[in-house]
C-alpha atoms as a PDB file:
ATOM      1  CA  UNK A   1       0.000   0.000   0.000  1.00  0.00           C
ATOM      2  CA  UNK A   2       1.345   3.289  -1.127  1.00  0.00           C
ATOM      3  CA  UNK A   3       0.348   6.955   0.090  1.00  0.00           C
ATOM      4  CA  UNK A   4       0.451   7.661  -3.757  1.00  0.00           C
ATOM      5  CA  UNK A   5      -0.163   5.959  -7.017  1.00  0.00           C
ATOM      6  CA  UNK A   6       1.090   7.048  -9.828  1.00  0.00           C
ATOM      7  CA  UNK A   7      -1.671   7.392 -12.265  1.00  0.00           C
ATOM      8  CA  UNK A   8       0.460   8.105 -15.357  1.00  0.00           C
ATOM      9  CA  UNK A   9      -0.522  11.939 -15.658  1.00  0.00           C
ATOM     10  CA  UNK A  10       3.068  12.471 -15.853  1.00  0.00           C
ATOM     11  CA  UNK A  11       5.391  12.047 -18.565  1.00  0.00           C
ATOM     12  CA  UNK A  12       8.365  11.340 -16.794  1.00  0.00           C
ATOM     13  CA  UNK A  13       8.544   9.991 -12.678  1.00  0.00           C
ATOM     14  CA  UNK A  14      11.938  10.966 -11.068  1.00  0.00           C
ATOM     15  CA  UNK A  15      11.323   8.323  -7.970  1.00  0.00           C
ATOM     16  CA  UNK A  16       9.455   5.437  -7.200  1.00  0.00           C
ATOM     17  CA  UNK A  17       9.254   4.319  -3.276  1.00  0.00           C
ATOM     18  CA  UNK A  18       8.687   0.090  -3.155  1.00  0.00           C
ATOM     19  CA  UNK A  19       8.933  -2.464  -0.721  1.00  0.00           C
ATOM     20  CA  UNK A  20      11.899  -3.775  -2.507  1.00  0.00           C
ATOM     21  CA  UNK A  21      13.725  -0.211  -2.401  1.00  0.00           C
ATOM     22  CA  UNK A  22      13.735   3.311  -3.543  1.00  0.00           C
ATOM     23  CA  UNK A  23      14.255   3.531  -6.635  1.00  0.00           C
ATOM     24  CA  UNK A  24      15.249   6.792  -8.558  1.00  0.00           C
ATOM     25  CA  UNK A  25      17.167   9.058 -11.429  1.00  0.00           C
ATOM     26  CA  UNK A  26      19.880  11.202 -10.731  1.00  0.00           C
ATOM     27  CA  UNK A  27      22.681  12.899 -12.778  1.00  0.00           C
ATOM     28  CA  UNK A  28      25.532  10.251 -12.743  1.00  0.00           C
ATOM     29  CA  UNK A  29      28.449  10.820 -14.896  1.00  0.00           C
ATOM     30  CA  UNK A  30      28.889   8.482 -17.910  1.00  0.00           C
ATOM     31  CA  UNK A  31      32.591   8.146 -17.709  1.00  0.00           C
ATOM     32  CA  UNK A  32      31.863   6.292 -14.004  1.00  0.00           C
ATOM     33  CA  UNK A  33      29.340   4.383 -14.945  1.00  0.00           C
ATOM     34  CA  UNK A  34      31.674   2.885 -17.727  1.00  0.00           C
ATOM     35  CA  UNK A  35      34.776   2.329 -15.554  1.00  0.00           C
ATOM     36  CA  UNK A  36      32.710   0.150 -12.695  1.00  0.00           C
ATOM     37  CA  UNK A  37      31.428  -2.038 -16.174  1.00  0.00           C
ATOM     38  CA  UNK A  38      35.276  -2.164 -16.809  1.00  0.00           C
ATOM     39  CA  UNK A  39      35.851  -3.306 -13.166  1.00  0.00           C
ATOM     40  CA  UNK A  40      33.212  -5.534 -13.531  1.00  0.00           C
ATOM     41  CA  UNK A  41      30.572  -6.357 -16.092  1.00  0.00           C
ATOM     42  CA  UNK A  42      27.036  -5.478 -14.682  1.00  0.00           C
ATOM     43  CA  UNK A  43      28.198  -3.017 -12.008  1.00  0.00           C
ATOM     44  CA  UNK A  44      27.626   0.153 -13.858  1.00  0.00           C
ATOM     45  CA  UNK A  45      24.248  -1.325 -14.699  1.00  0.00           C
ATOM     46  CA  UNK A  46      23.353  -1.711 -11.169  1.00  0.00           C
ATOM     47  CA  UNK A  47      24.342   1.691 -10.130  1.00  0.00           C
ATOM     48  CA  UNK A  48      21.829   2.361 -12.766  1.00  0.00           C
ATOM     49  CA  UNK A  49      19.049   0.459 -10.952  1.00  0.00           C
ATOM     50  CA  UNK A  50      19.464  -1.799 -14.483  1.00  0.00           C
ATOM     51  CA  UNK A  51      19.191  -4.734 -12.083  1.00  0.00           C
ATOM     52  CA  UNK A  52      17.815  -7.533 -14.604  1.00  0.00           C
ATOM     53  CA  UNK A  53      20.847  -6.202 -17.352  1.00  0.00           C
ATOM     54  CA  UNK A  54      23.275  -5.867 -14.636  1.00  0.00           C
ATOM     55  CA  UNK A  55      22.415  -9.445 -13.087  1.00  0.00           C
ATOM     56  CA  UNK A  56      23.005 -11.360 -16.568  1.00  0.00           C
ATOM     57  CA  UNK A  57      26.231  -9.620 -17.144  1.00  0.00           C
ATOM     58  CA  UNK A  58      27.338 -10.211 -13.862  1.00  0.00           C
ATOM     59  CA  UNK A  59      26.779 -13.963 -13.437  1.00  0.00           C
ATOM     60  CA  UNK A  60      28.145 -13.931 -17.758  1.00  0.00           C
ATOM     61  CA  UNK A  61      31.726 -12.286 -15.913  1.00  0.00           C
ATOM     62  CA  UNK A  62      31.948 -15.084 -13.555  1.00  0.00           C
ATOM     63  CA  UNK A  63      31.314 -18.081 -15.632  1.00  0.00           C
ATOM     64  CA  UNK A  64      32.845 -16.836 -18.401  1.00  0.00           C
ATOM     65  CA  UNK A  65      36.002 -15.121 -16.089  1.00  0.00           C
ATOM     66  CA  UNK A  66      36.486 -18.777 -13.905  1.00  0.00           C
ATOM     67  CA  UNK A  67      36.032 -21.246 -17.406  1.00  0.00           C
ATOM     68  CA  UNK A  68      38.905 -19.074 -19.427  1.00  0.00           C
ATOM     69  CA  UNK A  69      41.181 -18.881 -16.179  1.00  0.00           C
ATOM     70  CA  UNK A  70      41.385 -15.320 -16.779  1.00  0.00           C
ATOM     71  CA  UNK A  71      42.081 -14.369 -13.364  1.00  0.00           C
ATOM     72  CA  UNK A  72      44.665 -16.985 -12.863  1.00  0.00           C
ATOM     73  CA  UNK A  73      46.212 -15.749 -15.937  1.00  0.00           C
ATOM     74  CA  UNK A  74      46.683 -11.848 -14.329  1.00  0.00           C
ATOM     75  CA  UNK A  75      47.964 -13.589 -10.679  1.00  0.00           C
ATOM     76  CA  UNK A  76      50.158 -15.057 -12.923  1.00  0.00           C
ATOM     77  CA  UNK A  77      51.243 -12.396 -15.369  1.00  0.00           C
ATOM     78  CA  UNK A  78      51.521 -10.277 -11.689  1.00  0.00           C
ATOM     79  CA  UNK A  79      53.864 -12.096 -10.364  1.00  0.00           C
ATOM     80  CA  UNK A  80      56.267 -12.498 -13.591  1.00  0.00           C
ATOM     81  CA  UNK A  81      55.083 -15.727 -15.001  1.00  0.00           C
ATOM     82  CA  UNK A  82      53.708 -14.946 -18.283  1.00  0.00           C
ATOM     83  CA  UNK A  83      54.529 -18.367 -20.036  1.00  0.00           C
ATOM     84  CA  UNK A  84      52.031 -19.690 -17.352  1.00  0.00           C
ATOM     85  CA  UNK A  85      49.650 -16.550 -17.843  1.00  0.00           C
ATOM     86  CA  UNK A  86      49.451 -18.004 -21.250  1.00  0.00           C
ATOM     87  CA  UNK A  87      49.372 -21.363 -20.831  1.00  0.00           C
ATOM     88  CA  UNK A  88      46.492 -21.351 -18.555  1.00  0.00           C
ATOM     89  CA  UNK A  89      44.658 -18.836 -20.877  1.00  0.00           C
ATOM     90  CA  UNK A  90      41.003 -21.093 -22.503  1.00  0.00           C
ATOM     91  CA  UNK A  91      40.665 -19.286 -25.739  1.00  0.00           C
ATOM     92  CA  UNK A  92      37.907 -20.833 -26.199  1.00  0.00           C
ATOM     93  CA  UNK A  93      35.738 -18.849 -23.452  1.00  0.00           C
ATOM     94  CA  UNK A  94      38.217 -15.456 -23.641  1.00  0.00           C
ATOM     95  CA  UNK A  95      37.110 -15.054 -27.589  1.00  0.00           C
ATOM     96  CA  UNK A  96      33.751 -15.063 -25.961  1.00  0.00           C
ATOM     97  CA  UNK A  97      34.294 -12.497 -23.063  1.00  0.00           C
ATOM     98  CA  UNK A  98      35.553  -9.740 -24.589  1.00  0.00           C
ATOM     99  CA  UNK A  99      32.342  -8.586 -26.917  1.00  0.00           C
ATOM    100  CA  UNK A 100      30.833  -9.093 -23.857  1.00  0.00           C
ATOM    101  CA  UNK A 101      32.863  -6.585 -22.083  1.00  0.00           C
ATOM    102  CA  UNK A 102      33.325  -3.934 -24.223  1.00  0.00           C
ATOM    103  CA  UNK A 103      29.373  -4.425 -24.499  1.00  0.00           C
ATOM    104  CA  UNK A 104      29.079  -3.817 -21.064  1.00  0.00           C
ATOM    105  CA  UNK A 105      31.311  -1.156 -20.995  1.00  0.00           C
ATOM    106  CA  UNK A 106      29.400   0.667 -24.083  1.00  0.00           C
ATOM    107  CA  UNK A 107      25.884  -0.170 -22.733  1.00  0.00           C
ATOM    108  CA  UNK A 108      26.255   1.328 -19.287  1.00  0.00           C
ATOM    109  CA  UNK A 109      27.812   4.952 -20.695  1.00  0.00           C
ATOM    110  CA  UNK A 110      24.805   5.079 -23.459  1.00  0.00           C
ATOM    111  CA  UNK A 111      22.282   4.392 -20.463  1.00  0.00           C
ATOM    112  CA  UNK A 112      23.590   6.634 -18.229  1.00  0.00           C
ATOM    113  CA  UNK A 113      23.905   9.515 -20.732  1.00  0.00           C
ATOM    114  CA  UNK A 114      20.156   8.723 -21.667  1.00  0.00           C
ATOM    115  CA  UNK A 115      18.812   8.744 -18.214  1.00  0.00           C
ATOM    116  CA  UNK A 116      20.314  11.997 -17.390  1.00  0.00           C
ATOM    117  CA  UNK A 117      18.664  13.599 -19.836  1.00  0.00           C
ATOM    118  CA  UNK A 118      15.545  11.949 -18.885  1.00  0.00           C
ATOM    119  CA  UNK A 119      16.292  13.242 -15.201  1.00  0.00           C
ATOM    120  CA  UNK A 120      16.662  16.536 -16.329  1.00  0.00           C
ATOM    121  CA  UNK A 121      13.067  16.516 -18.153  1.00  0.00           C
ATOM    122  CA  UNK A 122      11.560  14.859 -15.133  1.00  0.00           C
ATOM    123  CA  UNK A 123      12.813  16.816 -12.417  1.00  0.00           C
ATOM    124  CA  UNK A 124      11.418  20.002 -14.632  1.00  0.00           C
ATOM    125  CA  UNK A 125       7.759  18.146 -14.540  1.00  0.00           C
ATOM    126  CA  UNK A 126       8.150  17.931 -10.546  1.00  0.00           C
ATOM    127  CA  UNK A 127       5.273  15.704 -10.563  1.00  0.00           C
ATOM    128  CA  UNK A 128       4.265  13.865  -7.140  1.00  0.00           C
ATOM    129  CA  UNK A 129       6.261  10.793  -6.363  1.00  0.00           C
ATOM    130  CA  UNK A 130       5.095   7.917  -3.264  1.00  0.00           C
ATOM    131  CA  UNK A 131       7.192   8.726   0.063  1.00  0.00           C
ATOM    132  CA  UNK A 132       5.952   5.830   1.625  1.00  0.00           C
ATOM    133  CA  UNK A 133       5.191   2.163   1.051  1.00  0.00           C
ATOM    134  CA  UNK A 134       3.766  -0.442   3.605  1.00  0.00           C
ATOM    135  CA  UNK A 135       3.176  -4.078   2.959  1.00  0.00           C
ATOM    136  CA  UNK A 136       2.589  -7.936   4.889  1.00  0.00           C
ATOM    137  CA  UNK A 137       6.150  -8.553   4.478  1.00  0.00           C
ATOM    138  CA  UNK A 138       8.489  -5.058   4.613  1.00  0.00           C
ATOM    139  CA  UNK A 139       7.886  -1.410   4.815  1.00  0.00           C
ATOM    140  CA  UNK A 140       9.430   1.407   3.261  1.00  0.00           C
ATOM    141  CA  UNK A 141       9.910   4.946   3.324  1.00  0.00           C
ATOM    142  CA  UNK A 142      11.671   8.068   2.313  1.00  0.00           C
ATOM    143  CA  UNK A 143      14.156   9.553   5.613  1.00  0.00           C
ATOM    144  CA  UNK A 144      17.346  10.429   5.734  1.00  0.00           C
ATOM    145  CA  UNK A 145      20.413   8.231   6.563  1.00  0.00           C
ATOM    146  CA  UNK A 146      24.185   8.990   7.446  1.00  0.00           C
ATOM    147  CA  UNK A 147      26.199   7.840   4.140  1.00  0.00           C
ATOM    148  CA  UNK A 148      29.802   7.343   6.536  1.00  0.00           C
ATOM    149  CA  UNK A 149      27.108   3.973   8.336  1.00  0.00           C
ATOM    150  CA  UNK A 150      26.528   2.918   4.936  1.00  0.00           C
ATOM    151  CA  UNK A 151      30.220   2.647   3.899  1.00  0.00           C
ATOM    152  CA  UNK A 152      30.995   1.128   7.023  1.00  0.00           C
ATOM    153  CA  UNK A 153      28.437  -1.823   7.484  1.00  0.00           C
ATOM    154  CA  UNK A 154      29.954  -2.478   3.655  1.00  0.00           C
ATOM    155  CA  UNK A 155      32.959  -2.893   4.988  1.00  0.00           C
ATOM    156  CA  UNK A 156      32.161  -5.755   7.241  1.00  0.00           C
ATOM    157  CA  UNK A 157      29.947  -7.567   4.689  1.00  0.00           C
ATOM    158  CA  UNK A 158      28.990  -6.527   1.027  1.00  0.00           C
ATOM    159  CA  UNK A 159      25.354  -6.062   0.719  1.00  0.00           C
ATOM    160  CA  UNK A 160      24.960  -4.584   4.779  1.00  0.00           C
ATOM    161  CA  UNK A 161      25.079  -1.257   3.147  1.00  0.00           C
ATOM    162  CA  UNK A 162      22.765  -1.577   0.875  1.00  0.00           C
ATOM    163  CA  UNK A 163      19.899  -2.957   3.338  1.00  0.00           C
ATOM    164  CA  UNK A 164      20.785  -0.131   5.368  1.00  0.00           C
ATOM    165  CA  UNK A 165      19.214   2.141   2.839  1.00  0.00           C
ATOM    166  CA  UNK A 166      16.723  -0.598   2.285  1.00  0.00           C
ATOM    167  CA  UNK A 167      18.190  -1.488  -1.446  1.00  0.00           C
ATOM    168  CA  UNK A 168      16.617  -4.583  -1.188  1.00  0.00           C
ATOM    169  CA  UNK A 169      17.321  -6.611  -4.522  1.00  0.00           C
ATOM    170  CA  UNK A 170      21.194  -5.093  -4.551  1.00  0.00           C
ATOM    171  CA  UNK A 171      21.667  -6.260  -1.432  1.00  0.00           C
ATOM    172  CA  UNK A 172      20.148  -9.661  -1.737  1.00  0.00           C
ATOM    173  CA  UNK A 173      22.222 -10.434  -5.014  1.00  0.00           C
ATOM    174  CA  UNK A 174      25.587  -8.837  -3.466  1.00  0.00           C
ATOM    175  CA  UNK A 175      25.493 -10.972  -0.157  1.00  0.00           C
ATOM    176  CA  UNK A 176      24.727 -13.989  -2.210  1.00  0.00           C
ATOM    177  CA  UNK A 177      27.893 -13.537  -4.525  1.00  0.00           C
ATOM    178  CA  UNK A 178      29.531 -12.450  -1.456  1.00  0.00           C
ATOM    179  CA  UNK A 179      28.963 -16.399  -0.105  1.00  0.00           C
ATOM    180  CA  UNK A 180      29.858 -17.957  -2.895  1.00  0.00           C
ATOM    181  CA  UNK A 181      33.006 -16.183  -3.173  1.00  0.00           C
ATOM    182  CA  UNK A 182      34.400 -16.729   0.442  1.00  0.00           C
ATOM    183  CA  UNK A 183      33.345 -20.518   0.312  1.00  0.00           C
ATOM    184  CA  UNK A 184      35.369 -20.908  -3.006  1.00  0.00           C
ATOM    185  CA  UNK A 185      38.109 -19.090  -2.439  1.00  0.00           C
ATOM    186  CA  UNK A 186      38.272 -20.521   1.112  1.00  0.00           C
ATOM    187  CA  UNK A 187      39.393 -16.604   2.400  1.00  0.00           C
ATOM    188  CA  UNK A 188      37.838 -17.265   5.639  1.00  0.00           C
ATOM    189  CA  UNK A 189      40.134 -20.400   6.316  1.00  0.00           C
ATOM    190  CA  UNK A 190      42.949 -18.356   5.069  1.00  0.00           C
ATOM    191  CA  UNK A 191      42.541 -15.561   7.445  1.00  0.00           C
ATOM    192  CA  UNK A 192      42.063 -18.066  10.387  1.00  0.00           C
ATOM    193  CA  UNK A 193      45.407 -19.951   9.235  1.00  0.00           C
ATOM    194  CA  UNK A 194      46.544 -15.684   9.549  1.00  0.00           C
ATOM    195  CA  UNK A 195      44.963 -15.388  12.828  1.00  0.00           C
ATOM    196  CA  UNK A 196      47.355 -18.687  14.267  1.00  0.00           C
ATOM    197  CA  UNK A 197      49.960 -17.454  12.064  1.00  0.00           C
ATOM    198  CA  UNK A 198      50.175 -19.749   9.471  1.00  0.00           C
ATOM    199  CA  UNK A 199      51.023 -17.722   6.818  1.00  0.00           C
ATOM    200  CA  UNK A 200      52.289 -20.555   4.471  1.00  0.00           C
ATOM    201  CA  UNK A 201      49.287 -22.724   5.051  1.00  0.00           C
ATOM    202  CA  UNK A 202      47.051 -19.567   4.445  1.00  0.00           C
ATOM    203  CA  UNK A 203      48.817 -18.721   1.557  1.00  0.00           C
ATOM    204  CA  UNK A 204      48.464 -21.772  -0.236  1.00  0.00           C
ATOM    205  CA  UNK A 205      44.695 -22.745   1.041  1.00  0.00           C
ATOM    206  CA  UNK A 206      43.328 -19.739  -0.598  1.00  0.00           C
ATOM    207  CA  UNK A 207      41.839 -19.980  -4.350  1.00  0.00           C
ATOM    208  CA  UNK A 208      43.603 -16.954  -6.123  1.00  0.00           C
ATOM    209  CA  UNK A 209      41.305 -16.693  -8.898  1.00  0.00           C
ATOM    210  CA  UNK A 210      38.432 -16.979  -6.912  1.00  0.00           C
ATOM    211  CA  UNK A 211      39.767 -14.363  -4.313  1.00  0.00           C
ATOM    212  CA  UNK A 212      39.989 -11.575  -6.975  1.00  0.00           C
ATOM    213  CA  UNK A 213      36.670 -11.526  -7.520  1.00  0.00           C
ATOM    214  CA  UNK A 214      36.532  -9.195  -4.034  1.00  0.00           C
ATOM    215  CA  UNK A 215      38.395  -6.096  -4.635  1.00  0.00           C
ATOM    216  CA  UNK A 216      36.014  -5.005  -7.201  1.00  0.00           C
ATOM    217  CA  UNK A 217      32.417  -6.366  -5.057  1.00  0.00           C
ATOM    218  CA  UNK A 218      33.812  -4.577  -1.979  1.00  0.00           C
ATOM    219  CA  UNK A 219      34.403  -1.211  -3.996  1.00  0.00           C
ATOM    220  CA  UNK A 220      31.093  -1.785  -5.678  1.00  0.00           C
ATOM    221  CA  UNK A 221      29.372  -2.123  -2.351  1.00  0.00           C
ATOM    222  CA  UNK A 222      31.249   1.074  -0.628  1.00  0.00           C
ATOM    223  CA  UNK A 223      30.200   3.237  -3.457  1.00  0.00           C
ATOM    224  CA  UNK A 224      26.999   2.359  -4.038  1.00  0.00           C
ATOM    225  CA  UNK A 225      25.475   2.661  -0.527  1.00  0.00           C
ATOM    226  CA  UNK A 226      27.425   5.765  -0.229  1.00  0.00           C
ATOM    227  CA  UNK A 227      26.142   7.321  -3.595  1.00  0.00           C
ATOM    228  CA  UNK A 228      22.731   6.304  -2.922  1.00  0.00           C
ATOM    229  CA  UNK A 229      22.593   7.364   0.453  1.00  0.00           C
ATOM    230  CA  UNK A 230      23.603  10.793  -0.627  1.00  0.00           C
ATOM    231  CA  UNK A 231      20.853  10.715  -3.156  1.00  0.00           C
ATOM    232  CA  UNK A 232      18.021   9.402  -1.062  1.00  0.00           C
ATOM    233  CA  UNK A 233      18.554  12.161   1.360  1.00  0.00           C
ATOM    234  CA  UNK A 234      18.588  14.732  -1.398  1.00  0.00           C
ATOM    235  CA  UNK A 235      15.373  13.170  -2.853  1.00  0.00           C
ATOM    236  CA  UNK A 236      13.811  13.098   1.190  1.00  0.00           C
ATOM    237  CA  UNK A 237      14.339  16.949   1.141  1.00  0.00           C
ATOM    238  CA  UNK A 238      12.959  17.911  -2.401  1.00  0.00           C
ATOM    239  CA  UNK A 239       9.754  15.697  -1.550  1.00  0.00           C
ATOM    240  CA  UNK A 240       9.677  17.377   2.204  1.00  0.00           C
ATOM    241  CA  UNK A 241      10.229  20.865   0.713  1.00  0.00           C
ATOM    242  CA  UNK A 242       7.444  20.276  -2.197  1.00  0.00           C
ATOM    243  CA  UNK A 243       4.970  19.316   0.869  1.00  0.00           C
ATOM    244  CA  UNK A 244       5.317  22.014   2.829  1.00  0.00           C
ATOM    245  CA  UNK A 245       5.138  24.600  -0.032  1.00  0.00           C
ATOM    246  CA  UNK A 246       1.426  22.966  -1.072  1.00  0.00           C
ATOM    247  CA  UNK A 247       0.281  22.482   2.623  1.00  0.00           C
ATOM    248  CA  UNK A 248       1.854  25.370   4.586  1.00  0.00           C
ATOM    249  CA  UNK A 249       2.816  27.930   2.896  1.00  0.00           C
ATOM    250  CA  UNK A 250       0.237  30.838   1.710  1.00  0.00           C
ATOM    251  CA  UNK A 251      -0.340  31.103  -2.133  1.00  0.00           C
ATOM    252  CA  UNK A 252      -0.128  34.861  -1.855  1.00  0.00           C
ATOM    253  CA  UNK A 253       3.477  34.497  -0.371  1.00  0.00           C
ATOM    254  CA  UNK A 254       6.088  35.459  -2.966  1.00  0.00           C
ATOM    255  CA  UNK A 255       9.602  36.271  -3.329  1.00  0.00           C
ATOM    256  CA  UNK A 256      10.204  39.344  -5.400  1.00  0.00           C
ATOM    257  CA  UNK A 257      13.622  39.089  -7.596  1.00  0.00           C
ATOM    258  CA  UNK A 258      16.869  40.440  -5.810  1.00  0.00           C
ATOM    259  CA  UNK A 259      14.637  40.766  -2.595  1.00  0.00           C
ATOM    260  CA  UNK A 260      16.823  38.642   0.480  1.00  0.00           C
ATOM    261  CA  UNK A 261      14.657  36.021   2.316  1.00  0.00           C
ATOM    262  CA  UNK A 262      15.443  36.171   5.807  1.00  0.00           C
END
């Protein structure tokens, strides 16, 4: 049950308040969106709320990444060995990748160029978005929320973030990944081997190619609770201020042009 509906009046909707997130357009810039599909395939699409894009071309990284041994080809080519780099190398699946990738990488600057305009023409409509959303199973709302608690809960855990601000199907799909990639790369067992300080034990227990899937999921994670955060508490004060100028204050009140409001 929502406190609005949108009853398609409007053109363009900048927001849209669910019980499986809040869900909204903002100015982005292309060139960022493009390097987090370069980190990772899908991950500019998610910062897009593209989740159904950014979901195919995510799980299409890690099959296709793990079946070419691409990331055991760059621990190898890292540490000096690029006969092995090579040798390891599936053509077979890297032919396949790399369309892929620079697909990805293409896909998620065009989107992000075309939803800012769209922003722009929707935020000049200002048409009345839901603030609040209640159902059997969750309930959610527009507030505002401290972006520094977002980064850190990602910190512990991928995904923690993102429920925070009640991104419901990011955070779902992160902590997910976020299993399978400590249970095959056995990183947990490696950091207790750390803990009893075996550092040759933990060394060689962990799966390398596996493991390097985290850099880029934990820096997803920071960044997009953080950016979202930000923008949910910019979108909590348009909707607030757009409330109280129709309910509070007088339609004869008006500020006259190089007149100071005090």
């Amino acid at each position: 049950m929502d406190n609005y509906t949108n009853d398609n009046t409007a053109r363009r909707y900048r927001a849209h308040v669910s019980l499986l997130g809040t869900t909204q357009i903002h100015l982005k810039n292309p060139y960022i969106m493009a390097w987090w599909s370069a980190a990772f395939p899908g991950f500019g699409h998610l910062l897009l709320s593209k989740y159904l894009r950014g979901f195919v071309l995510f799980i299409w990284e890690v099959v296709v990444n793990i079946q070419s041994n691409l990331n055991l080809a760059m621990v190898y080519s890292f540490q000096g060995e690029i006969d092995l780099a090579k040798e390891v190398l599936d053509t077979r699946w890297l032919l396949i990748y790399i369309p892929v990738y620079i697909f990805a990488i293409w896909d998620s600057y065009r989107t992000t160029v075309d939803l800012n305009n769209v922003f722009v023409l929707a935020d000049r409509e200002e048409h009345k978005i839901n603030s609040f959303s209640i159902g059997a199973l969750e309930i959610n709302y527009l507030d505002k929320r401290n972006p520094v608690m977002a980064v850190l809960w990602s910190l512990f855990i991928p995904g923690l973030g993102q429920l925070y601000i009640h991104r419901i199907v990011t955070a779902f799909f992160v902590i997910i990944w976020v299993v399978v990639f400590f249970y095959y790369s056995q990183g947990l067992e490696a950091i207790s081997l750390l803990f009893l300080g075996e550092i040759e034990k933990a060394t060689n227990v962990v799966e390398s190619e596996w493991l390097l899937f985290f850099p880029s999921l934990y820096g997803f994670s920071i960044y997009d609770s953080y950016i979202n955060t930000v923008e949910n508490n910019k979108l909590y004060d348009k909707e607030q201020r757009k409330f109280f100028l129709e309910h509070y204050q007088s339609p004869s009140f008006k500020v006259l042009k190089g007149q100071k409001v005090k």
